[in-house]
C-alpha atoms as a PDB file:
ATOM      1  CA  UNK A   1      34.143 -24.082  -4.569  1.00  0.00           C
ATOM      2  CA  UNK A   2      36.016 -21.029  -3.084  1.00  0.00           C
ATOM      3  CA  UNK A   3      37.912 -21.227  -0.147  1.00  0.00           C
ATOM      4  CA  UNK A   4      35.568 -18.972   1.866  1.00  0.00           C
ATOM      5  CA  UNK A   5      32.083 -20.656   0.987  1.00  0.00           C
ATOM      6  CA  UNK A   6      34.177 -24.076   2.371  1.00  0.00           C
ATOM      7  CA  UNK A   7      34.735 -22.775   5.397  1.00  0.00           C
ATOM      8  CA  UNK A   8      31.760 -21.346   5.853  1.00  0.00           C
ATOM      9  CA  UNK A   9      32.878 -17.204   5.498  1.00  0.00           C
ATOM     10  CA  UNK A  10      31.507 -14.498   3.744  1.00  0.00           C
ATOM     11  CA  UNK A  11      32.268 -14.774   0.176  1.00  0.00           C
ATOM     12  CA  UNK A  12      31.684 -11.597  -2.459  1.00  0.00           C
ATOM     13  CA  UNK A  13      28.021 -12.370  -2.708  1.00  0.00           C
ATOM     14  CA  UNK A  14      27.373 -12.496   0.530  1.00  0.00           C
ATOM     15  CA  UNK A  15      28.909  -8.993   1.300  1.00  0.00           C
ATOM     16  CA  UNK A  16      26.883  -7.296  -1.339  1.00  0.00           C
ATOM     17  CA  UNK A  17      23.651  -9.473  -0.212  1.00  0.00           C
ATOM     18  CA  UNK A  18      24.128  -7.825   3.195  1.00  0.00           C
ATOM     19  CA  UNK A  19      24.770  -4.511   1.716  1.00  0.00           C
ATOM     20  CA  UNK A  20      21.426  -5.110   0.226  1.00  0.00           C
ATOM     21  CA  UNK A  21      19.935  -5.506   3.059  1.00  0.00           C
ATOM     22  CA  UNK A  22      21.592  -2.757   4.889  1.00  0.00           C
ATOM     23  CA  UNK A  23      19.597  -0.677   2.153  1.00  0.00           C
ATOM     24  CA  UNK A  24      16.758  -1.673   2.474  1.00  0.00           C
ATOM     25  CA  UNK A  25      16.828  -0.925   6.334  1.00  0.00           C
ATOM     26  CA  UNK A  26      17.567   2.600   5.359  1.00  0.00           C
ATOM     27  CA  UNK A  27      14.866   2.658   3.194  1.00  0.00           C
ATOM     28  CA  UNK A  28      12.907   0.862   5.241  1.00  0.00           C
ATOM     29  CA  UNK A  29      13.026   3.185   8.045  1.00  0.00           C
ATOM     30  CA  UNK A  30      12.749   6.210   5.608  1.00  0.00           C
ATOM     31  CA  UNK A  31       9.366   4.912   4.066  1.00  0.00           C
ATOM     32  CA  UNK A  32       7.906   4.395   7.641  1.00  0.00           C
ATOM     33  CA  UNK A  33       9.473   8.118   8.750  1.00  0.00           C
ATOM     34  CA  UNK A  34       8.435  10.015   6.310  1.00  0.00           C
ATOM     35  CA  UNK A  35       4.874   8.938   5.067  1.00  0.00           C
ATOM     36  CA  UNK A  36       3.720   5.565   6.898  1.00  0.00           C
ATOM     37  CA  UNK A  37       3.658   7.155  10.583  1.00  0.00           C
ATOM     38  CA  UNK A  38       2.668  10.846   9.340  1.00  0.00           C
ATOM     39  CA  UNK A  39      -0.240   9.238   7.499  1.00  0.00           C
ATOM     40  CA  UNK A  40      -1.546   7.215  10.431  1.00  0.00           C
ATOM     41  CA  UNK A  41      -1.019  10.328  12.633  1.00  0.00           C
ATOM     42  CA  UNK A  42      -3.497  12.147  10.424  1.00  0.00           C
ATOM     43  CA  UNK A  43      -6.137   9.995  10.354  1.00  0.00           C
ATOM     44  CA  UNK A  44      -5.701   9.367  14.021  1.00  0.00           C
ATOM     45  CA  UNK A  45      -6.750  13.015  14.625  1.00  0.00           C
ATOM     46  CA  UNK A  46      -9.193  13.492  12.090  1.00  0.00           C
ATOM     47  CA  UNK A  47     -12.713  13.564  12.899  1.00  0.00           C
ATOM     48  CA  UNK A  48     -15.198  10.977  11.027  1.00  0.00           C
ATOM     49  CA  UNK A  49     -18.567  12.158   9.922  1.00  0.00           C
ATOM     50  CA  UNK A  50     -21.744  10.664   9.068  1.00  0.00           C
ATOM     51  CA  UNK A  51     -22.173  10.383   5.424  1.00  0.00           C
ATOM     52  CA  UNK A  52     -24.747  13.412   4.498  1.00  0.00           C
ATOM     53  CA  UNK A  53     -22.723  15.332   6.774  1.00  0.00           C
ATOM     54  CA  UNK A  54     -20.293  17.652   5.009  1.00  0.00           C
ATOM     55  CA  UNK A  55     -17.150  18.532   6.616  1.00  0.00           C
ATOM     56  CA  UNK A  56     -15.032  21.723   6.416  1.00  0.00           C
ATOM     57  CA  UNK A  57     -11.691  21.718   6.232  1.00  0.00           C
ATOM     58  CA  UNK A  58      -8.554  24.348   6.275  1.00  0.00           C
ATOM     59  CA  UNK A  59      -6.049  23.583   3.530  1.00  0.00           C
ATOM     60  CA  UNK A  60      -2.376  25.339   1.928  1.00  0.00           C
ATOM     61  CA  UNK A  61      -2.433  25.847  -1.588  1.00  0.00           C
ATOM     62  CA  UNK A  62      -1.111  22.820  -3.647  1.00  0.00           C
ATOM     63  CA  UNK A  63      -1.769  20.247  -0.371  1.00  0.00           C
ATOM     64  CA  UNK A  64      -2.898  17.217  -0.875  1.00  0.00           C
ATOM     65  CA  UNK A  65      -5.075  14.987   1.375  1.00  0.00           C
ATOM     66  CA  UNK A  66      -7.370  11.725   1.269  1.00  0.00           C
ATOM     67  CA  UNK A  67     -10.816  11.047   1.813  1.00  0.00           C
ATOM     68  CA  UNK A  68     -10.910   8.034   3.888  1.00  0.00           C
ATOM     69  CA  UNK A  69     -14.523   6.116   4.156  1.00  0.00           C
ATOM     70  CA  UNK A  70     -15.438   3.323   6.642  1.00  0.00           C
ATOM     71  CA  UNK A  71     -18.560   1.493   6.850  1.00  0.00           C
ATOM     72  CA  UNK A  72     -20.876  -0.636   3.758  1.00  0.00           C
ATOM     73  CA  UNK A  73     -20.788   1.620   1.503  1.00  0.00           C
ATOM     74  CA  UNK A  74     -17.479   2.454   1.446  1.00  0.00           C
ATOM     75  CA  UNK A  75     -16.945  -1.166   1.097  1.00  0.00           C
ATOM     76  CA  UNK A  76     -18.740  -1.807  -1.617  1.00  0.00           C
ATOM     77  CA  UNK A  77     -17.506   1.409  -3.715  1.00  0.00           C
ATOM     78  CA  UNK A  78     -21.030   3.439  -3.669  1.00  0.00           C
ATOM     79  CA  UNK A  79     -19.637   6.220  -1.515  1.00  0.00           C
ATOM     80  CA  UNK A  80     -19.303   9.426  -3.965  1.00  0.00           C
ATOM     81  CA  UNK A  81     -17.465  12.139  -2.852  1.00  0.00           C
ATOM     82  CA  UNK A  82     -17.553  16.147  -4.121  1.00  0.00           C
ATOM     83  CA  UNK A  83     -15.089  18.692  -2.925  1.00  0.00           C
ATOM     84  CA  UNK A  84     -15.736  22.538  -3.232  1.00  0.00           C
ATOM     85  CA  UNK A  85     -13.934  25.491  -2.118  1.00  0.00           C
ATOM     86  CA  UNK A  86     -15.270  28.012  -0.115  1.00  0.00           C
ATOM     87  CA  UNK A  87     -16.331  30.212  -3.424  1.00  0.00           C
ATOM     88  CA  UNK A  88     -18.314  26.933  -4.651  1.00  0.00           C
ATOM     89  CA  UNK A  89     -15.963  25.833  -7.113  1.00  0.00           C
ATOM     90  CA  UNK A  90     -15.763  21.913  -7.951  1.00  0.00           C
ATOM     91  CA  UNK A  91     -12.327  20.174  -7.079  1.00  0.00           C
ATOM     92  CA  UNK A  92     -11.160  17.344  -8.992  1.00  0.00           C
ATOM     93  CA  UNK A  93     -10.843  13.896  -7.106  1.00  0.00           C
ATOM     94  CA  UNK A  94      -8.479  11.132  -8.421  1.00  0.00           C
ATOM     95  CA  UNK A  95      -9.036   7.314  -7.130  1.00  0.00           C
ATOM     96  CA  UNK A  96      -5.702   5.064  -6.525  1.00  0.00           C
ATOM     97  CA  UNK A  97      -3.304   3.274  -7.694  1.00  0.00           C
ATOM     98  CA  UNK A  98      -3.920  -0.683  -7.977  1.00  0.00           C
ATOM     99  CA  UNK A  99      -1.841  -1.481  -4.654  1.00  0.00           C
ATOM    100  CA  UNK A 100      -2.542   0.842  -2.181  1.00  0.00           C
ATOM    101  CA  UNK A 101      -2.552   1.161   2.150  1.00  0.00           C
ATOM    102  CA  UNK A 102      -5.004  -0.958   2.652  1.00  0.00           C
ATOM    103  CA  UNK A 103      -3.701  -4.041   0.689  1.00  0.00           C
ATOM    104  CA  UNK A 104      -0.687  -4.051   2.294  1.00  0.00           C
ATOM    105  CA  UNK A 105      -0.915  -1.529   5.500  1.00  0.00           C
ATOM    106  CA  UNK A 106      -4.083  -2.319   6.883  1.00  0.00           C
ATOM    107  CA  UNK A 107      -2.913  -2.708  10.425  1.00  0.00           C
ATOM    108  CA  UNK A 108      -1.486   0.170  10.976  1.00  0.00           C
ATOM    109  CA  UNK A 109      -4.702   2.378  10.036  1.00  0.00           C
ATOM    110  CA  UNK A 110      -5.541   4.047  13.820  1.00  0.00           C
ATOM    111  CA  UNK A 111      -9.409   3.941  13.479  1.00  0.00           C
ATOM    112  CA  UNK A 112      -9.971   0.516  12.419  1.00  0.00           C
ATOM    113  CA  UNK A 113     -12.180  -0.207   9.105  1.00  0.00           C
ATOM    114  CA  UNK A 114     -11.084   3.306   7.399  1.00  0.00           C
ATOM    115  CA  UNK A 115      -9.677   2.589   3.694  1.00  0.00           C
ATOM    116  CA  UNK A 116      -8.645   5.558   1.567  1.00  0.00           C
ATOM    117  CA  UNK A 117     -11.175   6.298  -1.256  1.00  0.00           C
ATOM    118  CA  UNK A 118      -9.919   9.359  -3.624  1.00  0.00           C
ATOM    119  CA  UNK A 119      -7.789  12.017  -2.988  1.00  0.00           C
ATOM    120  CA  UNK A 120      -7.736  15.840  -4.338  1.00  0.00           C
ATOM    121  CA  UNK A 121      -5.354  18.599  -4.081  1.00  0.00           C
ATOM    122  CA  UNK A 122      -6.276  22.384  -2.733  1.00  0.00           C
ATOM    123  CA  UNK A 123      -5.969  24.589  -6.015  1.00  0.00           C
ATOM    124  CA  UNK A 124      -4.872  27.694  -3.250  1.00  0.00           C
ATOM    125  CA  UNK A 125      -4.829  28.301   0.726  1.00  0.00           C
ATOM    126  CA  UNK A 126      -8.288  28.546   2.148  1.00  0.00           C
ATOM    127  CA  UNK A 127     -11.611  26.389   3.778  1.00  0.00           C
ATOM    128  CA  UNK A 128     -12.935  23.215   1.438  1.00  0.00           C
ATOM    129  CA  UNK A 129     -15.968  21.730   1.609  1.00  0.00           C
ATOM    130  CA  UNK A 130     -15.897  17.828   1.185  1.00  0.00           C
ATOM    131  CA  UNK A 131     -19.654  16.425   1.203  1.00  0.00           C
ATOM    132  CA  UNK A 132     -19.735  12.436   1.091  1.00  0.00           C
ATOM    133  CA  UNK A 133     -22.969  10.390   0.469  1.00  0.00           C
ATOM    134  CA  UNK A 134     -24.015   6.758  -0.542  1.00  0.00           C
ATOM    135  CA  UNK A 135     -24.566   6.974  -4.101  1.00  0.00           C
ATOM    136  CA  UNK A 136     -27.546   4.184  -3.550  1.00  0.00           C
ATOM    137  CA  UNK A 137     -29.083   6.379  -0.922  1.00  0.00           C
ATOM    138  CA  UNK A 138     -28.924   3.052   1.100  1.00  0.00           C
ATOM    139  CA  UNK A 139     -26.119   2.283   3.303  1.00  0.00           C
ATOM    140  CA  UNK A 140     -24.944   4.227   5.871  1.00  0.00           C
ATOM    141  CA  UNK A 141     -21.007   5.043   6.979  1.00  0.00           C
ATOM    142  CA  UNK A 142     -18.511   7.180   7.525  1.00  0.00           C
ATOM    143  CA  UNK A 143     -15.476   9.311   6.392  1.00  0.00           C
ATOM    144  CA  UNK A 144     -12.726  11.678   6.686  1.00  0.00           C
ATOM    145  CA  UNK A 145     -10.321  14.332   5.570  1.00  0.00           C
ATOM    146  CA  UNK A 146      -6.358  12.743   6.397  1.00  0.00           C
ATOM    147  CA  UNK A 147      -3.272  12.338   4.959  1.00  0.00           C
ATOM    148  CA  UNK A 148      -2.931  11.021   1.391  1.00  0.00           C
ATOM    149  CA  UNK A 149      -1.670   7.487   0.492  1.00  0.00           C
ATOM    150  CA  UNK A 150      -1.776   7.430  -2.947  1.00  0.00           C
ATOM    151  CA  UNK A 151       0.882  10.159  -3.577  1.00  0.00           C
ATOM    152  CA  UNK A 152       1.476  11.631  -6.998  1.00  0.00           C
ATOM    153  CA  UNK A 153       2.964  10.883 -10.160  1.00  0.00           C
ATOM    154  CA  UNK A 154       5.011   7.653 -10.797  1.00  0.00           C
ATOM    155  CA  UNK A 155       8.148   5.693 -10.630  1.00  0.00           C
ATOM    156  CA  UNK A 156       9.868   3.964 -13.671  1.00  0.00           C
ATOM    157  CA  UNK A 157      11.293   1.096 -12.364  1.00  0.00           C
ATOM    158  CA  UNK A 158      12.232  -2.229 -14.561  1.00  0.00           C
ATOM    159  CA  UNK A 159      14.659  -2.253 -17.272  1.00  0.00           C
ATOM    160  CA  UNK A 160      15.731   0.667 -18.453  1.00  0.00           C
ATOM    161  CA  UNK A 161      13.050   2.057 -16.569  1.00  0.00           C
ATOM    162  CA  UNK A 162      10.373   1.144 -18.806  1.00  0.00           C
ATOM    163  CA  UNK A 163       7.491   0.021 -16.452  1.00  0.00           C
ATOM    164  CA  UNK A 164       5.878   2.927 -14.310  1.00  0.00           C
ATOM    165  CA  UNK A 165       4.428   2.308 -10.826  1.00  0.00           C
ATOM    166  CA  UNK A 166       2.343   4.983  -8.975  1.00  0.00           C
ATOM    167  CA  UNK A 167       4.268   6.297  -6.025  1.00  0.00           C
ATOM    168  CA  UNK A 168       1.935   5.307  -3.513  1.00  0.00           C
ATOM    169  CA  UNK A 169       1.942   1.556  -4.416  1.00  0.00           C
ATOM    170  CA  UNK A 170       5.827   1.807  -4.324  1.00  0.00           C
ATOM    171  CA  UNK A 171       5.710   3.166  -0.906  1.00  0.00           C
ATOM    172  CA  UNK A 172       3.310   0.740   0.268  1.00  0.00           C
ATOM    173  CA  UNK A 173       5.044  -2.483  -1.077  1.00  0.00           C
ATOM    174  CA  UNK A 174       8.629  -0.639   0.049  1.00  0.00           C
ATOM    175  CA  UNK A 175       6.989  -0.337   3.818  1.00  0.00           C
ATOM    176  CA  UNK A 176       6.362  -4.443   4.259  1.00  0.00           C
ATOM    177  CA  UNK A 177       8.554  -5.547   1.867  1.00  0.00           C
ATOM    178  CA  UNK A 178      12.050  -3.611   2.828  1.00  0.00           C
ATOM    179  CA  UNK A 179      12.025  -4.343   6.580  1.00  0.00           C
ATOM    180  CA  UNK A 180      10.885  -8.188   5.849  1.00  0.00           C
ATOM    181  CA  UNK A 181      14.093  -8.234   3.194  1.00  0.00           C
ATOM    182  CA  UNK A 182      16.119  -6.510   5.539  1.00  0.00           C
ATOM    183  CA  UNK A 183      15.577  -9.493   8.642  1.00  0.00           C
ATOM    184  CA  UNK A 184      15.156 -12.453   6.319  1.00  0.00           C
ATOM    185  CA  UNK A 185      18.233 -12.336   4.450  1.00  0.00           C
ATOM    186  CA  UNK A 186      20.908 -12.161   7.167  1.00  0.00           C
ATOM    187  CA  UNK A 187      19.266 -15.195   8.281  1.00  0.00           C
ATOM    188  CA  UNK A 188      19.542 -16.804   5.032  1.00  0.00           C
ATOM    189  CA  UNK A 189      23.093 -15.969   4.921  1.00  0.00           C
ATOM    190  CA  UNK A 190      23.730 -17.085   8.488  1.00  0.00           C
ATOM    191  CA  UNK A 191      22.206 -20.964   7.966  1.00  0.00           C
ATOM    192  CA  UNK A 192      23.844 -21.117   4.520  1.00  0.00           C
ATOM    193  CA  UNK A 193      27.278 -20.545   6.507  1.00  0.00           C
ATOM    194  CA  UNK A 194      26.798 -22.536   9.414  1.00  0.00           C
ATOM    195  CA  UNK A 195      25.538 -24.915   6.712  1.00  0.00           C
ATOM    196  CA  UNK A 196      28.675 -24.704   5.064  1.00  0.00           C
ATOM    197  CA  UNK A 197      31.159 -24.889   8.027  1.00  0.00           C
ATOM    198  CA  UNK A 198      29.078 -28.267   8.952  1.00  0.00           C
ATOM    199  CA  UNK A 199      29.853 -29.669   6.053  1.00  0.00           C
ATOM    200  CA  UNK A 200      33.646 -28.373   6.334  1.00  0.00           C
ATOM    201  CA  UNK A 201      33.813 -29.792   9.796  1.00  0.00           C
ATOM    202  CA  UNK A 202      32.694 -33.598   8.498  1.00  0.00           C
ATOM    203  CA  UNK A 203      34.991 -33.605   5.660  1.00  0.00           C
ATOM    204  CA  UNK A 204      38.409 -32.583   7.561  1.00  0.00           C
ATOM    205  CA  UNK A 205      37.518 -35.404   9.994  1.00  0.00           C
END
């Protein structure tokens, strides 16, 4: 045993354990800065429509945005949306990524019940149409144009970089997962050490 885990003081580990956390509070703070908050600010000020009821929307070329459904049939996956520009022409959709906001952000959606279905990106600056409907013509809902979630491309993360992981399911496991990492391990560290200097103090009695 080395002289500083008897006495209960920060050994080697311990530094680079709290300069792992100290990351991850950085990152933390990045992840909700930069896409958690802008997100929910979207859909805060988006306005939901009835599905049947298409709504028109002003886009820059390349953005990309999420349709976001509430409601049973967004629930149970039968809510089909299309996209078309103002000329007519058919936009691609794309669905997510297997972790996405709502299995880990769920909270922090502003109009409760709202869970992002696809997403599409504008192919140039103009007005799209999005039309939404339940493809059982039986249940009723609601959706809305916001800010994507689901983000583009992928991150190779694992050794070597081997295993990819869709951007927006490392965002949305970095956004609950950094901040908890960042609180839980200075506490760790700080019962291990007063821990240790118990154990110090009954064996120099």
């Amino acid at each position: 045993m080395t002289s500083a885990a008897r006495w209960g003081r920060l050994n080697d580990r311990d530094r680079l354990a709290l300069g792992a956390a100290l990351t991850s509070v950085v990152a933390g703070a990045l992840i909700w800065l930069l896409w958690v908050l802008p997100v929910a600010t979207s859909v805060d000020r988006a306005a939901a429509h009835p599905l049947g009821e298409p709504a028109i929307v002003e886009l820059d070329a390349g953005q990309r945005v999420g349709i976001w459904g509430s409601g049973i049939s967004a629930n149970l996956g039968t809510m089909a949306c299309t996209v078309n520009t103002a000329e007519g022409e058919d936009v691609a959709t794309r669905g997510g990524p297997a972790l996405v906001w709502s299995d880990t952000l769920w909270w922090m959606t502003p109009k409760w019940g709202f869970e992002q279905s696809v997403q599409f990106t504008a192919l140039e600056a103009g007005m799209y149409r999005v039309s939404c409907a339940d493809s059982l013509d039986t249940y009723d809902g609601e959706f809305l144009v916001a800010g994507d979630s689901f983000g583009g491309g992928s991150v190779g993360l694992g050794r070597h970089g081997g295993s990819d992981f869709a951007v927006g399911s490392v965002l949305a496991f970095g956004a609950v997962f950094c901040p908890l990492f960042a609180v839980l391990l200075p506490i760790v560290i700080g019962i291990r050490l007063a821990i240790s200097r118990r154990r110090a103090s009954s064996g120099s009695r």
